[in-house]
Protein backbone atom coordinates (compact mmCIF):
# COMPACT_ATOMS: atom_id res chain seq x y z
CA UNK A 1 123.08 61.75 68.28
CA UNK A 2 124.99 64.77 66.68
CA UNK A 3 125.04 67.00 63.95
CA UNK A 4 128.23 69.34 62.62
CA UNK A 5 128.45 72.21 60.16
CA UNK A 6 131.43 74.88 58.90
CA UNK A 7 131.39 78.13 60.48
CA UNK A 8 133.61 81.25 58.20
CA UNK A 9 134.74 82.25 61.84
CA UNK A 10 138.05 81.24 63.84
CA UNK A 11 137.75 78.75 66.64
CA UNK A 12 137.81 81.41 69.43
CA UNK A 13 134.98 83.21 68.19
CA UNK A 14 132.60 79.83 67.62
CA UNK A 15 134.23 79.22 71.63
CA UNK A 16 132.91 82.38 72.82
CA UNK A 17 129.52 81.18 72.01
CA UNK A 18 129.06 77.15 72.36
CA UNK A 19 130.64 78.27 75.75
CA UNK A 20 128.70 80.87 76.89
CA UNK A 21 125.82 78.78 78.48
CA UNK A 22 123.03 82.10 79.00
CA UNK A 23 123.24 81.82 75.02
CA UNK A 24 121.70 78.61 74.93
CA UNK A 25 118.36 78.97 76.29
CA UNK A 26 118.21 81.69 73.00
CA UNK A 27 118.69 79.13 70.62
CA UNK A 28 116.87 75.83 72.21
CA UNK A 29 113.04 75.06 71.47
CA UNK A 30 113.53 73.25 75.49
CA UNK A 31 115.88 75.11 77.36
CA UNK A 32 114.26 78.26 78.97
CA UNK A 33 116.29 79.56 81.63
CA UNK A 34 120.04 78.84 83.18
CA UNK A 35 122.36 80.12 85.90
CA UNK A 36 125.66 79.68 87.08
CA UNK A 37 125.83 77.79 90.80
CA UNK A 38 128.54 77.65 93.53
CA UNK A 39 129.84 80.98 92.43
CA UNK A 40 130.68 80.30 89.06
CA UNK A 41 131.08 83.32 86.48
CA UNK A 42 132.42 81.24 83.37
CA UNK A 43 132.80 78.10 82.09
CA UNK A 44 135.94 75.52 83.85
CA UNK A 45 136.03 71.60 84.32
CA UNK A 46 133.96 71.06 87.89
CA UNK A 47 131.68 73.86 87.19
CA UNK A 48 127.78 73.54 87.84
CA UNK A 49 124.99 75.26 86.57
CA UNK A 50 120.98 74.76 86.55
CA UNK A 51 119.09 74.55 83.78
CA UNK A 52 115.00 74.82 83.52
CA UNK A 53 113.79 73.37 80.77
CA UNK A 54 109.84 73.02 79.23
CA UNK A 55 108.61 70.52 76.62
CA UNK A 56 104.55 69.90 75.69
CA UNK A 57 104.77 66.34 76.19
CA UNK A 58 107.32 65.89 79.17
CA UNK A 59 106.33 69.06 81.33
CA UNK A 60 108.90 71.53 83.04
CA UNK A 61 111.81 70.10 84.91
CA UNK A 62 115.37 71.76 86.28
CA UNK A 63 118.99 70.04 86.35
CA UNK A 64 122.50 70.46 87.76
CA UNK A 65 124.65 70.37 84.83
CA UNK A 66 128.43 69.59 85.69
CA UNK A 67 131.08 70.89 83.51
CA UNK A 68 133.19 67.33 82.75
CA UNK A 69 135.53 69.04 79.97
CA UNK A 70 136.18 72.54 79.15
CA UNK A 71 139.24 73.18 77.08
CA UNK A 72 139.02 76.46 75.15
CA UNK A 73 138.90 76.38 72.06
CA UNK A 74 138.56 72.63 71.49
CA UNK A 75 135.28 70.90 73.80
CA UNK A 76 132.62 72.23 76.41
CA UNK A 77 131.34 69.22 77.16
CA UNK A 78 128.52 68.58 80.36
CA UNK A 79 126.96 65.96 82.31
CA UNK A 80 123.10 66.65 83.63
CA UNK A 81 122.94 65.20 86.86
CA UNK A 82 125.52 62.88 88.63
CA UNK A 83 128.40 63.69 86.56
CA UNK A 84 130.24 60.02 87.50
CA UNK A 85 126.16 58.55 86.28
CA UNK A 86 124.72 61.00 83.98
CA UNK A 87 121.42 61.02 82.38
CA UNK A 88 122.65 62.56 79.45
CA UNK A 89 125.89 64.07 78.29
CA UNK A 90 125.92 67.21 75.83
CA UNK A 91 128.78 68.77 74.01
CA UNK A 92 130.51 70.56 71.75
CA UNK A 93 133.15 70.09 69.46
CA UNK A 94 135.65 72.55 67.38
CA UNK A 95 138.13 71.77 65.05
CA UNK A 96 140.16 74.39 62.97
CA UNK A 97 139.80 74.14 59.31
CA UNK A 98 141.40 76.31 56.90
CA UNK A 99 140.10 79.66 57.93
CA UNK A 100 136.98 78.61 59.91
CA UNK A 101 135.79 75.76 62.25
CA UNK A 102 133.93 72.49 61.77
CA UNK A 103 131.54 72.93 65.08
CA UNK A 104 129.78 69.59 65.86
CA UNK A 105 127.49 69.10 68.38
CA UNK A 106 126.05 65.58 70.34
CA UNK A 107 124.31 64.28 72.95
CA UNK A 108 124.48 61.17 75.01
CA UNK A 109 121.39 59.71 76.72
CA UNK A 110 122.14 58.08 79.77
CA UNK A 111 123.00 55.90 81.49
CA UNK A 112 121.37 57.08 84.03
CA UNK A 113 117.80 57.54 83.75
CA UNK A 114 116.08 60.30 82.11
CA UNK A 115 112.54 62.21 81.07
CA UNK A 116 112.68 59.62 78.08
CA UNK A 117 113.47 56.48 80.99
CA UNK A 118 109.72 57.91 82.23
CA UNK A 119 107.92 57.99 79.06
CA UNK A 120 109.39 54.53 78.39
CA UNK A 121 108.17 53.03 81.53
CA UNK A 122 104.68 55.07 81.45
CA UNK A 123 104.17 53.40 77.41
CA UNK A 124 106.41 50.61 76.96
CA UNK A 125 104.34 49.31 74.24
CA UNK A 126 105.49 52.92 72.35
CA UNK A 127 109.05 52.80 73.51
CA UNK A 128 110.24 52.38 69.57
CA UNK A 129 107.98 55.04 68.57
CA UNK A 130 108.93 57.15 72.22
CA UNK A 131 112.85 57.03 71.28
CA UNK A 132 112.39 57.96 67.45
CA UNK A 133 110.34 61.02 68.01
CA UNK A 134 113.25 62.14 70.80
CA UNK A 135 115.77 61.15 68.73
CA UNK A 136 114.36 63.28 66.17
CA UNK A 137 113.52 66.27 68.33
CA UNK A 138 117.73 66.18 69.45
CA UNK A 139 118.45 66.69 66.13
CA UNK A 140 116.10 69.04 64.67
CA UNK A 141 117.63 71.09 68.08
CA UNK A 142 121.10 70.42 67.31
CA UNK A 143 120.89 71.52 63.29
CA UNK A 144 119.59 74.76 64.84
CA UNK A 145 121.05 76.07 67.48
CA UNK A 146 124.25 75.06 65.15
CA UNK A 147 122.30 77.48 62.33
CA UNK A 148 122.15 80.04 65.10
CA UNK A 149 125.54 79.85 66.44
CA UNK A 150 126.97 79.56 62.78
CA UNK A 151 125.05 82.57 62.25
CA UNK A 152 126.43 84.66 65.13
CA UNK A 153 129.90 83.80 64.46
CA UNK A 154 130.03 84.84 60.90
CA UNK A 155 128.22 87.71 61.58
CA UNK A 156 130.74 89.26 64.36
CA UNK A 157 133.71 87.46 63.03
């Protein structure tokens, strides 16, 4: 899944942000709380932080995100869990374009198991029905925290 839009702000400014990763429980309808482990200060390949997250349907739960690719001002990509056996893989993506970027974000479910793994196993009558409304959710998230973000940069660039 992903989603992209063009920000009217220079690569390092849309960096500062889709790299700052206390931002992010601002702009997502899941993610409610993060911190830094192991010492960490700032984003750098091999870097971990936890994430608590709350959804209606799937309850609360927290993950070790790993850092798998971090170069400024290009991808910030992570892996939730085992980073060598993820159960999902988030990112994003920055290309200069003219005077602004093209900021794309997307996600990567599994292949490890996940929340969604659960539900599947708990209904798997509804596991069609299960995927499409997730599927749906990750991108109705993605097109806004890229709204927010695109909003942010323009507005301090």
């Amino acid at each position: 899944m992903s989603a992209e839009t063009y920000i009217e702000a220079r690569p390092a400014r849309v960096w500062e942000l889709v790299s700052d990763i206390r931002l992010m429980p601002e702009l997502s309808s899941e993610l409610r709380e993060v911190a830094w482990l192991d010492g960490s200060t700032s984003p750098g390949t091999g870097h971990r932080f936890v994430g608590r997250s709350a959804h209606d349907a799937l309850g609360s739960w927290e993950t070790i995100c790993t850092i798998v690719d971090c170069e400024a001002p290009r991808r910030f990509t992570w892996a939730v869990g085992d980073p060598g056996r993820p159960s999902s893989v988030w990112s994003f993506l920055l290309q200069a374009h003219g005077e602004g970027t093209v900021l794309e974000q997307w996600a990567q479910m599994g292949p490890a198991p996940s929340g969604l793994s659960l539900a599947i196993e708990a209904m798997p009558d509804k596991e069609q029905k299960i995927v499409f409304v997730r599927l749906r959710e990750f991108e109705t998230g993605m097109k806004a925290n890229l709204a927010a973000i695109k909003d942010l940069a323009e507005r301090r660039a």
